[in-house]
Protein backbone atom coordinates (compact mmCIF):
# COMPACT_ATOMS: atom_id res chain seq x y z
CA UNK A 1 -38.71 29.20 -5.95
CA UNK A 2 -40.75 26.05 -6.60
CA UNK A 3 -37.67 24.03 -7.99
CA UNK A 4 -36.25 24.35 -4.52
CA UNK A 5 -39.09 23.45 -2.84
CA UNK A 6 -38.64 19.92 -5.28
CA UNK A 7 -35.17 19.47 -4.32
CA UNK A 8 -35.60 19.48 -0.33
CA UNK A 9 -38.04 16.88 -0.88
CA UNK A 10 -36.04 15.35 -3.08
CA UNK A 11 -33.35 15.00 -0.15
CA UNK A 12 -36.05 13.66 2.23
CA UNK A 13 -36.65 9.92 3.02
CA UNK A 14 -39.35 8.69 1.02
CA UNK A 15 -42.94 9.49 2.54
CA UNK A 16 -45.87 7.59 2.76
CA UNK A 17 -47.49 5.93 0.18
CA UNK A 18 -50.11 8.76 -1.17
CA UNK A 19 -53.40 8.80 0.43
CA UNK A 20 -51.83 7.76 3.49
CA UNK A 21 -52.04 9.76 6.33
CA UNK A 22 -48.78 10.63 7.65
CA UNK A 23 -47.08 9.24 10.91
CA UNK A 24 -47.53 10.73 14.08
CA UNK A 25 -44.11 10.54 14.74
CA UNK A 26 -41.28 13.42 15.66
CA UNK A 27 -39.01 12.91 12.73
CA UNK A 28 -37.96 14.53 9.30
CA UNK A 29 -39.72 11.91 7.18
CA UNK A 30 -42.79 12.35 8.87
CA UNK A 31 -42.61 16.12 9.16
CA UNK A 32 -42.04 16.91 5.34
CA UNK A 33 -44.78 14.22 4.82
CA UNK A 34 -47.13 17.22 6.53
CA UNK A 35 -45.22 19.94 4.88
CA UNK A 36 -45.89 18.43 1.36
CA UNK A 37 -49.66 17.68 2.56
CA UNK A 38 -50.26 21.26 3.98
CA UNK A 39 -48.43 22.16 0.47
CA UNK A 40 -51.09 20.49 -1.76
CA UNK A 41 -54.03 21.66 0.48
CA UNK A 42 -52.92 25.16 -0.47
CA UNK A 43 -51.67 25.62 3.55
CA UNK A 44 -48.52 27.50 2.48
CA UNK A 45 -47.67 28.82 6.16
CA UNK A 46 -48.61 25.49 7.67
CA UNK A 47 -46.00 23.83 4.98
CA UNK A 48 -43.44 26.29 6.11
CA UNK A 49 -43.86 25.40 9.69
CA UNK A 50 -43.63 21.14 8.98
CA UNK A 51 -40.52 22.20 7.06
CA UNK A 52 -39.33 23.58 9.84
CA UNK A 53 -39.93 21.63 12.61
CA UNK A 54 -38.38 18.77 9.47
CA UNK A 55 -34.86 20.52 9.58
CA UNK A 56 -35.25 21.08 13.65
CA UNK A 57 -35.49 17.10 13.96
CA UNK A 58 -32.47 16.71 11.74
CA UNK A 59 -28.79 16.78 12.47
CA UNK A 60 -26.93 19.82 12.24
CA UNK A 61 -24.28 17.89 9.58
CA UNK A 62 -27.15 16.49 7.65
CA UNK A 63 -27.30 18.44 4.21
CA UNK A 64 -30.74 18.16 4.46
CA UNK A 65 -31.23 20.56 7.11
CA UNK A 66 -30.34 23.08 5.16
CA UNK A 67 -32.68 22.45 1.81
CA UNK A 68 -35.58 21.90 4.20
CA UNK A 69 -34.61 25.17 5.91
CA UNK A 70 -34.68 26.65 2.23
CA UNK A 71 -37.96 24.89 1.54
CA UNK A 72 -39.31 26.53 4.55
CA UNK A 73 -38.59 30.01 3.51
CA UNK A 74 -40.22 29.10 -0.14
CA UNK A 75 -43.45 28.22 1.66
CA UNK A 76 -43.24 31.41 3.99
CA UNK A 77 -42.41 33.92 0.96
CA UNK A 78 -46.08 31.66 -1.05
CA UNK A 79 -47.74 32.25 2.66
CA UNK A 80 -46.72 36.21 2.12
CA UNK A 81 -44.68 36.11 4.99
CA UNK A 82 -41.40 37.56 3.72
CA UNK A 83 -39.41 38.32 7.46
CA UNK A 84 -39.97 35.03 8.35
CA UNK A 85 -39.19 33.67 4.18
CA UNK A 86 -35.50 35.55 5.07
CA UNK A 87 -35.03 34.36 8.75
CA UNK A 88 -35.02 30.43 7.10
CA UNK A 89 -33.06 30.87 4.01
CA UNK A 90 -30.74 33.01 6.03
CA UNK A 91 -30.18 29.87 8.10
CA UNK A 92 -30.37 27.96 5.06
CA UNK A 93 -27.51 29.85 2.90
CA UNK A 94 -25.44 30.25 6.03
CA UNK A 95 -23.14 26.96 5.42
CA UNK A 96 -22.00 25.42 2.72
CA UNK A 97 -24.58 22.33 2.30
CA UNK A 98 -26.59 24.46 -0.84
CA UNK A 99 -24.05 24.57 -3.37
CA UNK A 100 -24.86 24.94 -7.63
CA UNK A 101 -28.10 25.49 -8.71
CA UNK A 102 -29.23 24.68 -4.95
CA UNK A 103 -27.74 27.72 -3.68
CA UNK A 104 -28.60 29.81 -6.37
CA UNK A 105 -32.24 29.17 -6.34
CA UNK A 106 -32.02 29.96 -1.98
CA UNK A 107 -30.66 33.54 -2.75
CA UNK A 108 -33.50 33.73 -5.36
CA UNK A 109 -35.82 33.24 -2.92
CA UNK A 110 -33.61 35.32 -0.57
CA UNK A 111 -33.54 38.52 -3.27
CA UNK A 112 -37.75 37.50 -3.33
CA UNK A 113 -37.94 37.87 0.72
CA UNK A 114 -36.10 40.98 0.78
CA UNK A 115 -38.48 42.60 -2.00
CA UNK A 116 -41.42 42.02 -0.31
CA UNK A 117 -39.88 43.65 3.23
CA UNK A 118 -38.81 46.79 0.49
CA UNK A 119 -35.18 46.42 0.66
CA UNK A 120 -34.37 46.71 -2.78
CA UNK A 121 -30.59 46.89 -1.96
CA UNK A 122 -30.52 43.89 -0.18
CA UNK A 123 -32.34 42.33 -3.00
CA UNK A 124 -30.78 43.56 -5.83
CA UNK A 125 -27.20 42.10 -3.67
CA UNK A 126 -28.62 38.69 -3.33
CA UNK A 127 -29.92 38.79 -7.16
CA UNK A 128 -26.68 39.50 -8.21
CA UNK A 129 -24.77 36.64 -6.34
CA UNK A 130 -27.25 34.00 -7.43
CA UNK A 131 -26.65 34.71 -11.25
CA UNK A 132 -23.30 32.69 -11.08
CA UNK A 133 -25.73 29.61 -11.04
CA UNK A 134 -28.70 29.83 -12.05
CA UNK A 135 -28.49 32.83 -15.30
CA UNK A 136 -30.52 29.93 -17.45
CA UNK A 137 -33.27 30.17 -15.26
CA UNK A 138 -35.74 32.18 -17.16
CA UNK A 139 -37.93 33.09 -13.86
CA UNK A 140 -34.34 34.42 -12.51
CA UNK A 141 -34.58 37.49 -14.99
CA UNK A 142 -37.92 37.88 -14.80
CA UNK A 143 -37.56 38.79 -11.04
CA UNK A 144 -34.37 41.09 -12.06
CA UNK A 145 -36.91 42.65 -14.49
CA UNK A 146 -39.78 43.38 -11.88
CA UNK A 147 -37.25 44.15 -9.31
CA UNK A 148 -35.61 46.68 -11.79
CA UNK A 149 -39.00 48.23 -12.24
CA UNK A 150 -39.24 49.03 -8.61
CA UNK A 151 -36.13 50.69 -8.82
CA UNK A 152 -36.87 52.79 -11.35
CA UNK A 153 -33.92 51.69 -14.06
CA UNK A 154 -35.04 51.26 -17.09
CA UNK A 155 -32.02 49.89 -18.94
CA UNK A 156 -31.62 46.92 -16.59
CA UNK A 157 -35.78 46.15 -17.11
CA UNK A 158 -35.48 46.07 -20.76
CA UNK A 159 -32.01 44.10 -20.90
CA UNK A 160 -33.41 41.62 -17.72
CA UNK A 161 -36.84 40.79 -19.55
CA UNK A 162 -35.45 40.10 -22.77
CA UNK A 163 -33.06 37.46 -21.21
CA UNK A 164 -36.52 36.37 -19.79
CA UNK A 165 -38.22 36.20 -23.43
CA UNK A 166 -35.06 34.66 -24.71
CA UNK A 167 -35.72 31.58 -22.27
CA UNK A 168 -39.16 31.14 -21.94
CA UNK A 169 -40.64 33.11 -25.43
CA UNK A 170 -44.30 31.51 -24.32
CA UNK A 171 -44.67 31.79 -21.01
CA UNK A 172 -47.53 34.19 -19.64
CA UNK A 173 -45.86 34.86 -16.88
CA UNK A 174 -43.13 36.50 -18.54
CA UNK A 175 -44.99 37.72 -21.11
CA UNK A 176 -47.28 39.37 -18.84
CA UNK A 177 -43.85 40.96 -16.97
CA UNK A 178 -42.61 41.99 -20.62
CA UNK A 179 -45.85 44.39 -21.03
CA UNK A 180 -45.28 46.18 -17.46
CA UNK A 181 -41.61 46.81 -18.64
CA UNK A 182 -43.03 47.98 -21.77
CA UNK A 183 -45.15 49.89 -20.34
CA UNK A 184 -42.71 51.35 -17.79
CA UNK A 185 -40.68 52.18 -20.87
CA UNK A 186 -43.21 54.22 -22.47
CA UNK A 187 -43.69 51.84 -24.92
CA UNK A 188 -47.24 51.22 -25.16
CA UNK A 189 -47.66 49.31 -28.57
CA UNK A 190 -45.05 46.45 -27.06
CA UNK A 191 -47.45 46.52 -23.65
CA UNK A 192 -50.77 45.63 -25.98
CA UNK A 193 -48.40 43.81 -27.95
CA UNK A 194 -47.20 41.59 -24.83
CA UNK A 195 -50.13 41.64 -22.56
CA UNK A 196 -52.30 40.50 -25.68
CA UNK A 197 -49.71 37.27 -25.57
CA UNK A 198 -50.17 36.48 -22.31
CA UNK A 199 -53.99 36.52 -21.87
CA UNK A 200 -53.97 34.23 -25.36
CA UNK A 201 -51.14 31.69 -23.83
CA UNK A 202 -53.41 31.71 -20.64
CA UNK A 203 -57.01 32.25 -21.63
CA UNK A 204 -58.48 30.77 -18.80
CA UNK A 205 -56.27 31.39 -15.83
CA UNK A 206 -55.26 34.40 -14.07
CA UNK A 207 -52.31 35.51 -15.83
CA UNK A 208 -54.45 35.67 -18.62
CA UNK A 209 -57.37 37.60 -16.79
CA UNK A 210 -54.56 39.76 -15.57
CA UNK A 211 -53.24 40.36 -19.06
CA UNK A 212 -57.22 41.52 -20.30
CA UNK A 213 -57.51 43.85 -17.23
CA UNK A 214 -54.17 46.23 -18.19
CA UNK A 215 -55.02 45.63 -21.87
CA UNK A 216 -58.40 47.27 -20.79
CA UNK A 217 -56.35 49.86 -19.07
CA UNK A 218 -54.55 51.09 -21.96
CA UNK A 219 -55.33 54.05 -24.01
CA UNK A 220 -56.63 52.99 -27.04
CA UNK A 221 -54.53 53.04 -30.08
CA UNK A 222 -54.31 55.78 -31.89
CA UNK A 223 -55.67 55.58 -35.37
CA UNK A 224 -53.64 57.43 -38.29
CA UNK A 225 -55.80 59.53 -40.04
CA UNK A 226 -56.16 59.38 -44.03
CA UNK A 227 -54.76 62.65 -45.78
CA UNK A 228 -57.80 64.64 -46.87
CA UNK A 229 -58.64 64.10 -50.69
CA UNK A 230 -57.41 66.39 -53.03
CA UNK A 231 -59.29 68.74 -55.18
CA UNK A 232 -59.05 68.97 -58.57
């Protein structure tokens, strides 16, 4: 996810001073200058494509290679293209240069790619290896929680998105995740319940719209009805 996309520019040389344009030169400095400039202009699939040309114009023993090859398929999975998200991180995770949290956070975005394409196996497979690294990642089990969703178990939803809630108890994202688990569940007071968090913790962005829309969505609560009085 993001935090990978930090830690291949992390491994990069340093880039120019901001506000500087960046060097028309054929190198990896200059070409995750671009991809971190495409980045910010909200260019996702031109980032992805300075990224990697970035790991093309670096050495094949260079560690680097690899995290900009992972950065690359972060960019292409935010630029909704998931076959070419997997085709990078599959040539990212195919060595050993990711290792720890590094690695984890590539099969992340890995499980992510293979989602989007509908191969919930594959996903699921990828999911499951990354959790040796990165299980305190609260995003990590909010994907397990969505991805459970799609595959229509229930048990895994509930146990992933409570990991989730346990990590990051505030966070609309998550919060917004909880209420379509909820919901999934059959449990519509915890959906209001949830989505009602969400759209509070994010009242002006679009989490938070989000949240309003399925709260709109929901049947409305059903009132208990006082006993009829009693006759004397």
């Amino acid at each position: 996810m993001i935090l990978f996309l930090a830690a291949a520019i992390a491994a990069a040389a340093p880039a120019p001073a901001p506000r500087q344009a960046c060097p028309d030169v054929v190198t990896p400095e200059a070409f995750v200058c671009r991809a971190l400039e495409a980045s910010g202009a909200g260019k996702p699939d031109a980032s992805a494509a300075a990224f990697e040309q970035a790991a093309l114009a670096t050495a094949d023993g260079d560690p680097a290679k690899a995290r900009m090859l992972a950065a690359a398929g972060n960019m292409w999975i935010a630029a909704n293209q998931p076959g070419k998200a997997a085709l990078a991180l599959d040539r990212a995770l195919a060595g050993t240069a990711l290792q720890a949290e590094q690695r984890g956070e590539a099969l992340l975005d890995r499980a992510r790619a293979a989602e989007a394409q509908n191969d919930l196996k594959t996903a699921r497979a990828k999911l499951n290896e990354a959790a040796a690294t990165i299980a305190a990642d609260p995003f990590y089990w909010y994907f397990s929680a969505a991805l459970a969703i799609r595959e229509e178990n229930r048990a895994t939803a509930q146990y992933a998105i409570g990991r989730a809630l346990s990590l990051a108890p505030a966070d609309p994202t998550i919060l917004f995740e909880a209420g379509h688990v909820a919901h999934f569940a059959g449990d519509m007071a915890k959906a209001r319940l949830y989505w009602t968090q969400a759209s509070q913790f994010d009242r002006d962005g679009p989490i938070g719209k989000a949240a309003l829309e399925a709260l709109r969505l929901l049947p409305a609560p059903v009132t208990p009805k006082a006993p009829p009085a009693k006759n004397n």
